[in-house]
C-alpha atoms as a PDB file:
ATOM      1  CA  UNK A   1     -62.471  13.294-115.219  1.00  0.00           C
ATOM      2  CA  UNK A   2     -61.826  11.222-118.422  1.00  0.00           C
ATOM      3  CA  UNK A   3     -60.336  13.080-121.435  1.00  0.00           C
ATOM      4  CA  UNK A   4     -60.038  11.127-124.764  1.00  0.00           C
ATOM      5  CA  UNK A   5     -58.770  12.521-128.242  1.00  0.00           C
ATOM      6  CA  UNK A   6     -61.242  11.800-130.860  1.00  0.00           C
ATOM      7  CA  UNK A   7     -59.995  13.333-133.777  1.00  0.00           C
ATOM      8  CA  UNK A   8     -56.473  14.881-134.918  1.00  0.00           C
ATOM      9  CA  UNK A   9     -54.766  16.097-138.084  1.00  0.00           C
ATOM     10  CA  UNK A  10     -53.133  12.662-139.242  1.00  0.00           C
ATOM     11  CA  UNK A  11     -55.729  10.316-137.615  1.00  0.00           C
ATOM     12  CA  UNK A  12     -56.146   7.565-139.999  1.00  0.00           C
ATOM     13  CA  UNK A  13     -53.191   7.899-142.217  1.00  0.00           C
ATOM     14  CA  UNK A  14     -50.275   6.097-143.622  1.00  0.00           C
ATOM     15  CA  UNK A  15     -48.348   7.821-140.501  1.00  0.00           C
ATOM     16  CA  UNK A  16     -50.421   9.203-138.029  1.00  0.00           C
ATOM     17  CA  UNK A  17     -47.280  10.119-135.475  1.00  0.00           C
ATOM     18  CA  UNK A  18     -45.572  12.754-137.987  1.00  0.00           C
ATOM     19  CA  UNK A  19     -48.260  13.913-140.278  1.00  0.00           C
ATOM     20  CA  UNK A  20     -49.519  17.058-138.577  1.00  0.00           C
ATOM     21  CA  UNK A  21     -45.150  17.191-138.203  1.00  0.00           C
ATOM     22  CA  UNK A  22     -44.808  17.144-141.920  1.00  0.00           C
ATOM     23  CA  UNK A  23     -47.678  19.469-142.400  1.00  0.00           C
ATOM     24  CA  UNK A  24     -46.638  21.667-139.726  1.00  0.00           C
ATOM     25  CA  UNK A  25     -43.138  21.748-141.301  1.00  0.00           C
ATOM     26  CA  UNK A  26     -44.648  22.661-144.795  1.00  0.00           C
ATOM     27  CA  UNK A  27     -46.624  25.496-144.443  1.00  0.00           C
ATOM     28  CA  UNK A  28     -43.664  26.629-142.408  1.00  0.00           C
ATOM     29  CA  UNK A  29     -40.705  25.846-145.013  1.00  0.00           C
ATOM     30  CA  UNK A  30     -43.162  27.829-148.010  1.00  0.00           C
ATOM     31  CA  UNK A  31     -42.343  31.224-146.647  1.00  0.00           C
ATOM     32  CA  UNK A  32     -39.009  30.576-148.519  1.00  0.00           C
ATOM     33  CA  UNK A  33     -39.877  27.906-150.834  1.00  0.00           C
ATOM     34  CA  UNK A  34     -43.390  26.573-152.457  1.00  0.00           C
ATOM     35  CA  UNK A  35     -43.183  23.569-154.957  1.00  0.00           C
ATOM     36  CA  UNK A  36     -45.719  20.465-155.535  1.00  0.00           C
ATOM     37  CA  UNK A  37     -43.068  18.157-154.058  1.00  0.00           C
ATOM     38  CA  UNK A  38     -42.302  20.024-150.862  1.00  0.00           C
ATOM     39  CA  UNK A  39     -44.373  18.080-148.903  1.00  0.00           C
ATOM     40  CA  UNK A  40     -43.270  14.787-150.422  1.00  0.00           C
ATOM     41  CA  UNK A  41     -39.217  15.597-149.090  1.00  0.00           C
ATOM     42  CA  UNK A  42     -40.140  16.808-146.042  1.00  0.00           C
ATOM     43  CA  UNK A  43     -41.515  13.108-145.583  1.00  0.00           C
ATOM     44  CA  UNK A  44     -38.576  11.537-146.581  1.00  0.00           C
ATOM     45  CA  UNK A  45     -36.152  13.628-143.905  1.00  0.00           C
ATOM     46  CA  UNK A  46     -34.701  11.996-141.002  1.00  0.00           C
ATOM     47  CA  UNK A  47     -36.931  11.636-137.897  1.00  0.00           C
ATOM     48  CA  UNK A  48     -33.592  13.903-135.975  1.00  0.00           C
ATOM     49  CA  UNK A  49     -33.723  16.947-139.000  1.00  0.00           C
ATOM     50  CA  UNK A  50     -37.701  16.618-138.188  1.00  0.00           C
ATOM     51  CA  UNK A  51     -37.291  16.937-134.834  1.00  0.00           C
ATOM     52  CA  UNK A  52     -34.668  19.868-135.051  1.00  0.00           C
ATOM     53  CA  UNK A  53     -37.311  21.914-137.696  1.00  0.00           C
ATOM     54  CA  UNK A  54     -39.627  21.412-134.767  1.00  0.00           C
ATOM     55  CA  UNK A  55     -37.668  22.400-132.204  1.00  0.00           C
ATOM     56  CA  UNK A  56     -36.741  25.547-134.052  1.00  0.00           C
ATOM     57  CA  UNK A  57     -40.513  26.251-134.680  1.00  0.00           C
ATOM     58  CA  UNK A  58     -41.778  25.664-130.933  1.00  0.00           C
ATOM     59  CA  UNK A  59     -39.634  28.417-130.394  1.00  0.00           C
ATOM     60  CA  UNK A  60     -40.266  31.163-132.954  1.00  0.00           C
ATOM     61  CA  UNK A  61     -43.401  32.490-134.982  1.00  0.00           C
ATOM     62  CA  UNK A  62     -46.090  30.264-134.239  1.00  0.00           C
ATOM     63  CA  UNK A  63     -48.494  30.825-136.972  1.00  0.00           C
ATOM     64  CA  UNK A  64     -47.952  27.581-138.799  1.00  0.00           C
ATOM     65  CA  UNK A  65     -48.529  25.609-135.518  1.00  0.00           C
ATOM     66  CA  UNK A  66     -52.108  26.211-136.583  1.00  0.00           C
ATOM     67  CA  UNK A  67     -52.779  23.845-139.423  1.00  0.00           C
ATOM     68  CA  UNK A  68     -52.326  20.960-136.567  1.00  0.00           C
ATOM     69  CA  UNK A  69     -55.968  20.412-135.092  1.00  0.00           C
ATOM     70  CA  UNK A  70     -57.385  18.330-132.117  1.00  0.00           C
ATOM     71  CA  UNK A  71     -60.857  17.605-130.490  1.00  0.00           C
ATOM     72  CA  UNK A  72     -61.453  16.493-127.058  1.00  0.00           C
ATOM     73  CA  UNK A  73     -64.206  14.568-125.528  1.00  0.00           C
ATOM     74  CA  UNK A  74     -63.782  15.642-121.872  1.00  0.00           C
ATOM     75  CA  UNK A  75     -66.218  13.776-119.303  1.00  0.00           C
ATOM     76  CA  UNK A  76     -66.846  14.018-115.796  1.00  0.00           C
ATOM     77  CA  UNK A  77     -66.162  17.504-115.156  1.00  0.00           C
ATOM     78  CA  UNK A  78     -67.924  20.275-113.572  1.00  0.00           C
ATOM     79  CA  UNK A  79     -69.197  23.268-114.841  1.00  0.00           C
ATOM     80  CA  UNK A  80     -66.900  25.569-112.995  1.00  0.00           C
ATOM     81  CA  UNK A  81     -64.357  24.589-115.196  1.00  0.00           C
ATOM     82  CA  UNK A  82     -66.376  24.810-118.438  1.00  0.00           C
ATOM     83  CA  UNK A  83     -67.163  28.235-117.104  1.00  0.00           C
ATOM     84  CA  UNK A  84     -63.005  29.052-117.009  1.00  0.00           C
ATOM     85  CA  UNK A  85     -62.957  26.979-120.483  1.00  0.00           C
ATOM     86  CA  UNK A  86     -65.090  28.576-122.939  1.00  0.00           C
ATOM     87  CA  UNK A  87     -63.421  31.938-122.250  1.00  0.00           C
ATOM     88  CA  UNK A  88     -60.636  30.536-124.436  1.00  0.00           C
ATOM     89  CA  UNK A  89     -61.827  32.666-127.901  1.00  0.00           C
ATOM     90  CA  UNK A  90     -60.122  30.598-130.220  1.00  0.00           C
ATOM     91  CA  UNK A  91     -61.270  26.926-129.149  1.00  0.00           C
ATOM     92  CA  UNK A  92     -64.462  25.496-130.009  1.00  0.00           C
ATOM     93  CA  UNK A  93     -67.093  24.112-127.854  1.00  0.00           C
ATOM     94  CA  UNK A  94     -69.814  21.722-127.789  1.00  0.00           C
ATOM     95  CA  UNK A  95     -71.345  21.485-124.279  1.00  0.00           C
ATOM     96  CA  UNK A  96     -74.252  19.172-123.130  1.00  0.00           C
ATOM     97  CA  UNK A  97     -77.024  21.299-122.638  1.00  0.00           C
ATOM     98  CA  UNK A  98     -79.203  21.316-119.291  1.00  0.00           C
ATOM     99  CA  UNK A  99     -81.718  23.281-121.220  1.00  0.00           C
ATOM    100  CA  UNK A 100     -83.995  20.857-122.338  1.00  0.00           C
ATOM    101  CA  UNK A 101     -82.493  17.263-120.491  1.00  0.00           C
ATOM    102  CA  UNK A 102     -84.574  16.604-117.301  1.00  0.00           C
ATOM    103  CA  UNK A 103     -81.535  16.285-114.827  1.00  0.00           C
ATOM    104  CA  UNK A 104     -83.420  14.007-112.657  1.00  0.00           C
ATOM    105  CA  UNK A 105     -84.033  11.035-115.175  1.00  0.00           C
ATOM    106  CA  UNK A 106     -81.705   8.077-114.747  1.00  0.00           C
ATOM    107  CA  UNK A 107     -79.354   8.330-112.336  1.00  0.00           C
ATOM    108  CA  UNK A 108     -79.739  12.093-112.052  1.00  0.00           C
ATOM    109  CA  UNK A 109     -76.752  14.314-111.820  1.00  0.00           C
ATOM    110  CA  UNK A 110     -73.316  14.191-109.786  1.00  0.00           C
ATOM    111  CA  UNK A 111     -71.115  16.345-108.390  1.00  0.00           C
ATOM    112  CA  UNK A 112     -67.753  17.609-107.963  1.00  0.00           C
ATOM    113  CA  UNK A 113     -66.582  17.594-104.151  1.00  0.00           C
ATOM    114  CA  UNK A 114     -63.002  19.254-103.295  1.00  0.00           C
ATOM    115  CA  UNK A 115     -60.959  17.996-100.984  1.00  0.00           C
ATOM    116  CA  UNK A 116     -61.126  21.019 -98.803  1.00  0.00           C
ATOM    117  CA  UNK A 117     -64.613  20.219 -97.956  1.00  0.00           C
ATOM    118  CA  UNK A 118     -64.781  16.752 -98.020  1.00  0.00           C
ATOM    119  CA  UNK A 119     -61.669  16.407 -95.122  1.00  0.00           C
ATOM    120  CA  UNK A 120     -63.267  18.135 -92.881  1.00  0.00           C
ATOM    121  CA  UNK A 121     -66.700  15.926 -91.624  1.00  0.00           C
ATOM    122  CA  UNK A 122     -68.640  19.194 -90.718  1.00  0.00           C
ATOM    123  CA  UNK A 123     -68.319  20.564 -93.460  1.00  0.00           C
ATOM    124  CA  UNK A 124     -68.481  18.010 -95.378  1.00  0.00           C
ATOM    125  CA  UNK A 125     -71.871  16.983 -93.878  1.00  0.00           C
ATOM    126  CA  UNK A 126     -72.840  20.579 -94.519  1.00  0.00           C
ATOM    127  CA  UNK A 127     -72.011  20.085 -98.538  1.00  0.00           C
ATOM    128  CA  UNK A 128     -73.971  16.902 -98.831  1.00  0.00           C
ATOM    129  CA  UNK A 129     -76.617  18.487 -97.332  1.00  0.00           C
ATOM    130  CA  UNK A 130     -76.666  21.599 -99.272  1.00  0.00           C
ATOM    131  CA  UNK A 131     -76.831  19.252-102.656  1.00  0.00           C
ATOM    132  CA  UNK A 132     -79.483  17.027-101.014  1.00  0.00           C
ATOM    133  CA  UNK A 133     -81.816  19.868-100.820  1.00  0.00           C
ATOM    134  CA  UNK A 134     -80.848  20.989-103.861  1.00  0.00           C
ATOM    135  CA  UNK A 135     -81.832  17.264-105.515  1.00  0.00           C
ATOM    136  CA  UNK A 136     -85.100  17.382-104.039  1.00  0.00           C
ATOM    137  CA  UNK A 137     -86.144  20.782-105.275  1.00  0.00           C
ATOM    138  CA  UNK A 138     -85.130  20.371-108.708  1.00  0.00           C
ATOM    139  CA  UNK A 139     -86.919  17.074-108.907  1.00  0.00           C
ATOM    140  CA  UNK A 140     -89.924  18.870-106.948  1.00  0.00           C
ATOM    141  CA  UNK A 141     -90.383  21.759-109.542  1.00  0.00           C
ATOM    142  CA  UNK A 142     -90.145  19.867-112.420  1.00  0.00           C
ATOM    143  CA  UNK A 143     -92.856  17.169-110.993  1.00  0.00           C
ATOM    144  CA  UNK A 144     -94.260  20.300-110.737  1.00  0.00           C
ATOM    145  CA  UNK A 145     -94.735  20.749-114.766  1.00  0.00           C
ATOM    146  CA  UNK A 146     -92.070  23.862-114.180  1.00  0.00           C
ATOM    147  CA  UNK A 147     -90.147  23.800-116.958  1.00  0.00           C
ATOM    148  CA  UNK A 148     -86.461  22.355-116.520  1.00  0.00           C
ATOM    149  CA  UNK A 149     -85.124  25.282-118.214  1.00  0.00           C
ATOM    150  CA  UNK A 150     -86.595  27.393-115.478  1.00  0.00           C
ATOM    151  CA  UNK A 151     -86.164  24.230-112.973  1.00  0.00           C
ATOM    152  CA  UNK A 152     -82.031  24.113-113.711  1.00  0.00           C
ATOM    153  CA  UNK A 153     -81.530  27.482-112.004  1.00  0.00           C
ATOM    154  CA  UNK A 154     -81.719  25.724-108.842  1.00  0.00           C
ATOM    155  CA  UNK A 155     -78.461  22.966-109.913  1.00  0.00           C
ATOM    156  CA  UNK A 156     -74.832  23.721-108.615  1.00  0.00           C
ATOM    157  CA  UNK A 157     -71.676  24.922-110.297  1.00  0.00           C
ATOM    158  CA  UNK A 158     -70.526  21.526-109.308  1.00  0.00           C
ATOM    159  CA  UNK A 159     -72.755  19.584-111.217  1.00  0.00           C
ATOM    160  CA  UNK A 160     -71.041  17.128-113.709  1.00  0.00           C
ATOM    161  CA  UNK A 161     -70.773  17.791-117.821  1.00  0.00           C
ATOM    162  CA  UNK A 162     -69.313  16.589-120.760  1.00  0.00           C
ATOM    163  CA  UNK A 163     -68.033  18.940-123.540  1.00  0.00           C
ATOM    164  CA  UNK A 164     -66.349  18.505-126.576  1.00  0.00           C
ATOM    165  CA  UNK A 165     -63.319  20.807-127.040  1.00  0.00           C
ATOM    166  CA  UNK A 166     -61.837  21.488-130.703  1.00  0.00           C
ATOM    167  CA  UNK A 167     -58.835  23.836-131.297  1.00  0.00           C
ATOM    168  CA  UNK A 168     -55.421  24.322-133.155  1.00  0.00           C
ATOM    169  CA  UNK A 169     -51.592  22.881-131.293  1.00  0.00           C
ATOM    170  CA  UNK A 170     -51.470  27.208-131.103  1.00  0.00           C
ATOM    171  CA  UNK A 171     -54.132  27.383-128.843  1.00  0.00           C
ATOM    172  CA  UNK A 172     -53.901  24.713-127.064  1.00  0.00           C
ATOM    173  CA  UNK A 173     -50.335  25.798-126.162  1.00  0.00           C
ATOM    174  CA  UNK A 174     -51.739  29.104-125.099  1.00  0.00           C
ATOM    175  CA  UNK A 175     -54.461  27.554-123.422  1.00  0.00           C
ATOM    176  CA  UNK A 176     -51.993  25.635-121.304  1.00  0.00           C
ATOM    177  CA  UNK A 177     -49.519  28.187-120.620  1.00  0.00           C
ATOM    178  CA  UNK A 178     -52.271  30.533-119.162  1.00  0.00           C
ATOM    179  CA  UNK A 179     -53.513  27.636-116.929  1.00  0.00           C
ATOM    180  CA  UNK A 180     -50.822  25.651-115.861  1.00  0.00           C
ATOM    181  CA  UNK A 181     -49.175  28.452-113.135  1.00  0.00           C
ATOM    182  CA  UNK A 182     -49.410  27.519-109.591  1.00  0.00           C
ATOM    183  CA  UNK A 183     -52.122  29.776-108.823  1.00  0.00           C
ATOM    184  CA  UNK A 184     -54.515  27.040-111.072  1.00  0.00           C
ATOM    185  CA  UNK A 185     -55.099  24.421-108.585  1.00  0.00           C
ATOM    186  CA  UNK A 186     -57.484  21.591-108.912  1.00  0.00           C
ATOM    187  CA  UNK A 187     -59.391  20.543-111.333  1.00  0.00           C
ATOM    188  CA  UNK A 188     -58.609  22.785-113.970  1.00  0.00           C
ATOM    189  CA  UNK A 189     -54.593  21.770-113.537  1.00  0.00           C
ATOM    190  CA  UNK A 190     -55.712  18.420-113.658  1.00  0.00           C
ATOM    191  CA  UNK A 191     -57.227  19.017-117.117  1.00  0.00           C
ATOM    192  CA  UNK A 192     -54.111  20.513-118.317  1.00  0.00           C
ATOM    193  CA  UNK A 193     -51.825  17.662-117.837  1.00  0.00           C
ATOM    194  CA  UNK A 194     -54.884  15.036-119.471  1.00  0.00           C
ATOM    195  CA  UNK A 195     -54.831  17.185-122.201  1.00  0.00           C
ATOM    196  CA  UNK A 196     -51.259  16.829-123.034  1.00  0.00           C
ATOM    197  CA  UNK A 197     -51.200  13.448-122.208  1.00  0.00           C
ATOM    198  CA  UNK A 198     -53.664  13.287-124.908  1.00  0.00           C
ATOM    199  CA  UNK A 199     -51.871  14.590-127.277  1.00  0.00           C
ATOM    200  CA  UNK A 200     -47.981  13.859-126.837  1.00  0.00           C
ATOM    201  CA  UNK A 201     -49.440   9.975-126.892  1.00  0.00           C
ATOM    202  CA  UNK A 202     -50.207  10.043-130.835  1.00  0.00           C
ATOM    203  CA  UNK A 203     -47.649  12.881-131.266  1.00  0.00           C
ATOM    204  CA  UNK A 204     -44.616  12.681-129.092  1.00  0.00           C
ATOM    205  CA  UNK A 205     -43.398  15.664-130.755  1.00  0.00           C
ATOM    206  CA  UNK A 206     -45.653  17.942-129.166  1.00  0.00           C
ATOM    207  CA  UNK A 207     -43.505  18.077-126.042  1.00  0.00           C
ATOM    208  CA  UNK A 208     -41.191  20.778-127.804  1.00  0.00           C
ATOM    209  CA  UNK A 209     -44.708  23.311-128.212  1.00  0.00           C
ATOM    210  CA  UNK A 210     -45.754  22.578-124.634  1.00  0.00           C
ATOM    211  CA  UNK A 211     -42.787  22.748-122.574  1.00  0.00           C
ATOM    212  CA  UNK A 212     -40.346  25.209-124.351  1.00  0.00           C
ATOM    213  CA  UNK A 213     -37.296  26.881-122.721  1.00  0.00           C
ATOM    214  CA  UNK A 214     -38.949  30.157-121.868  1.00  0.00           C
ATOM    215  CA  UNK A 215     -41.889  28.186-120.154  1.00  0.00           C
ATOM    216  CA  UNK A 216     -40.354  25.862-118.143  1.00  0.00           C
ATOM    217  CA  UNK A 217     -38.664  28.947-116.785  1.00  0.00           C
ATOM    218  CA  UNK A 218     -42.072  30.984-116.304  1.00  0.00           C
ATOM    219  CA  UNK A 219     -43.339  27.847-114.564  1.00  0.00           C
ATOM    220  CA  UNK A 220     -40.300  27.332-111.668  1.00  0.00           C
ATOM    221  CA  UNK A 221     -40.536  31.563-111.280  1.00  0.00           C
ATOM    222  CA  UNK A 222     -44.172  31.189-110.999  1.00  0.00           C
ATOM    223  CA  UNK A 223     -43.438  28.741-108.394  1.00  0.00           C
ATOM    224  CA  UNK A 224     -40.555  30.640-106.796  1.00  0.00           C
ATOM    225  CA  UNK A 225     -43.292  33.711-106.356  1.00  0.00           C
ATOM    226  CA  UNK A 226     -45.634  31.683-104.456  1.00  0.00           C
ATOM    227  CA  UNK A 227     -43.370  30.010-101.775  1.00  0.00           C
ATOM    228  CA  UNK A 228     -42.365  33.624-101.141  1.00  0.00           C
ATOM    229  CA  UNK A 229     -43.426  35.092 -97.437  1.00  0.00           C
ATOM    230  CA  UNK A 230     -45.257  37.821 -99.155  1.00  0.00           C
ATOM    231  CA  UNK A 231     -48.783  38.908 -99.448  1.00  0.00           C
ATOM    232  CA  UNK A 232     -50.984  37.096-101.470  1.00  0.00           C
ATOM    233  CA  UNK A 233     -52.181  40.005-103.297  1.00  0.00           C
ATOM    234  CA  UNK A 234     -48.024  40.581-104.394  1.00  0.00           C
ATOM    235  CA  UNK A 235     -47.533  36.942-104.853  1.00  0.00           C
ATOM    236  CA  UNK A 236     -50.398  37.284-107.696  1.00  0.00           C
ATOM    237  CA  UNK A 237     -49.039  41.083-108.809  1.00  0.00           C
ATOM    238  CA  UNK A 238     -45.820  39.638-109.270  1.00  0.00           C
ATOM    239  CA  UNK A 239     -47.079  36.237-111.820  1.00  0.00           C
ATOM    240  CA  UNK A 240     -49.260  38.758-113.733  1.00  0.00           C
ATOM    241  CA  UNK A 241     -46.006  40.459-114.532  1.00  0.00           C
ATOM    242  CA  UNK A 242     -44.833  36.440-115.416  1.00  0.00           C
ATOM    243  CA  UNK A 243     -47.533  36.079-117.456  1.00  0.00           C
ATOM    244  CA  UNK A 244     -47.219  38.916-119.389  1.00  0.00           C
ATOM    245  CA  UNK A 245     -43.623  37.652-120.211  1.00  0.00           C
ATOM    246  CA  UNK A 246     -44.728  34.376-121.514  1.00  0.00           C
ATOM    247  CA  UNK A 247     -46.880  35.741-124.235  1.00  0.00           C
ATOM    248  CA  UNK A 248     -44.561  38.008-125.505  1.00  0.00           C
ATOM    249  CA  UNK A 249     -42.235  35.429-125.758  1.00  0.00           C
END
């Protein structure tokens, strides 16, 4: 997996670490006042009065958090996780298609293997085998003249993509918070933590929106939940109920 930020609000300016800040801060601060200059003091404050408008606004109404924007390129990752990702309605997608790219030119395709299966040599023999087969009859039909939209039916949930992810600091905190429990494991988590790496490393800032008060609490109750001796189907019952919390808060 390889996640790189290609594009964010402030790229290329005069001060790419607190413009989306002092944009942020503007659309906020106009609720109460709107004047040509606004923008122009809000630049001039003190990194620690930015940093305490931000705090203030990672914890309150978060519609202003949307005029900060960020796009993804995120490589090496399987298509069971774009399947969990583009149910996010308010991101943007742009996935590489299988539609009309022959699979088996090049290299041909790769796969995802998890750790479950690939500790355990049976069935981890059984895996490989399964995607062997698998190789060999997509190449087969499409030597066939079948067409590789047809032909791709055959290709795992595994299978390695790339797709280009483009959303608002809003929903990408709420993208986050719904993924990052406990009950996420693999891959997906993974992406979570790239992604704010991503971002906190042109705007170390962003910390405040991704790990407010409230959260880090849902996140050690979330925990709490699963290390209890309970049923699983309780443990889960019980973080809906977390969930729910969070995005009222």
């Amino acid at each position: 997996m390889r996640v790189d930020l290609i594009e964010f609000t402030g790229k290329g300016s005069a001060n790419e670490t607190w413009r989306a800040a002092h944009v942020m801060i503007f659309t906020k601060s106009t609720r109460v006042e709107m004047s040509p200059d606004l923008l122009e003091k809000i630049e001039a404050w003190p990194e620690a009065k930015k940093l305490e408008e931000l705090t203030y606004m990672a914890n309150t109404i978060p519609s202003s958090w949307e005029f900060c924007d960020y796009t993804f390129m995120i490589r090496g990752v399987t298509r069971a996780l774009t399947h969990q990702l583009v149910r996010a309605r308010t991101v943007s997608f742009a996935q590489q298609t299988m539609q009309i790219l022959d699979m088996s030119q090049g290299a041909g395709w790769t796969y995802d293997e998890d750790p479950v299966i690939r500790d355990r040599p049976a069935a981890h023999e059984l895996y490989e085998g399964a995607m062997t087969a698998i190789a060999r009859a997509y190449k087969a039909l499409v030597a066939m003249g079948i067409r590789v939209d047809a032909a791709r039916g055959v290709l795992p949930t595994n299978i390695h993509t790339n797709i280009v992810m483009k959303c608002n600091l809003r929903s990408l905190v709420e993208l986050i918070h719904k993924r990052e429990s406990p009950r996420n494991l693999g891959e997906i988590a993974r992406l979570m933590i790239e992604l704010k790496r991503a971002v906190t490393e042109v705007h170390p800032w962003a910390h405040l929106f991704f790990d407010r008060t409230f959260d880090r609490a849902a996140r050690d109750l979330d925990q709490q939940i699963m290390a209890l001796d309970l049923p699983i189907e309780r443990k889960r019952d019980l973080c809906k109920l977390v969930d729910q919390m969070r995005a009222r808060s």
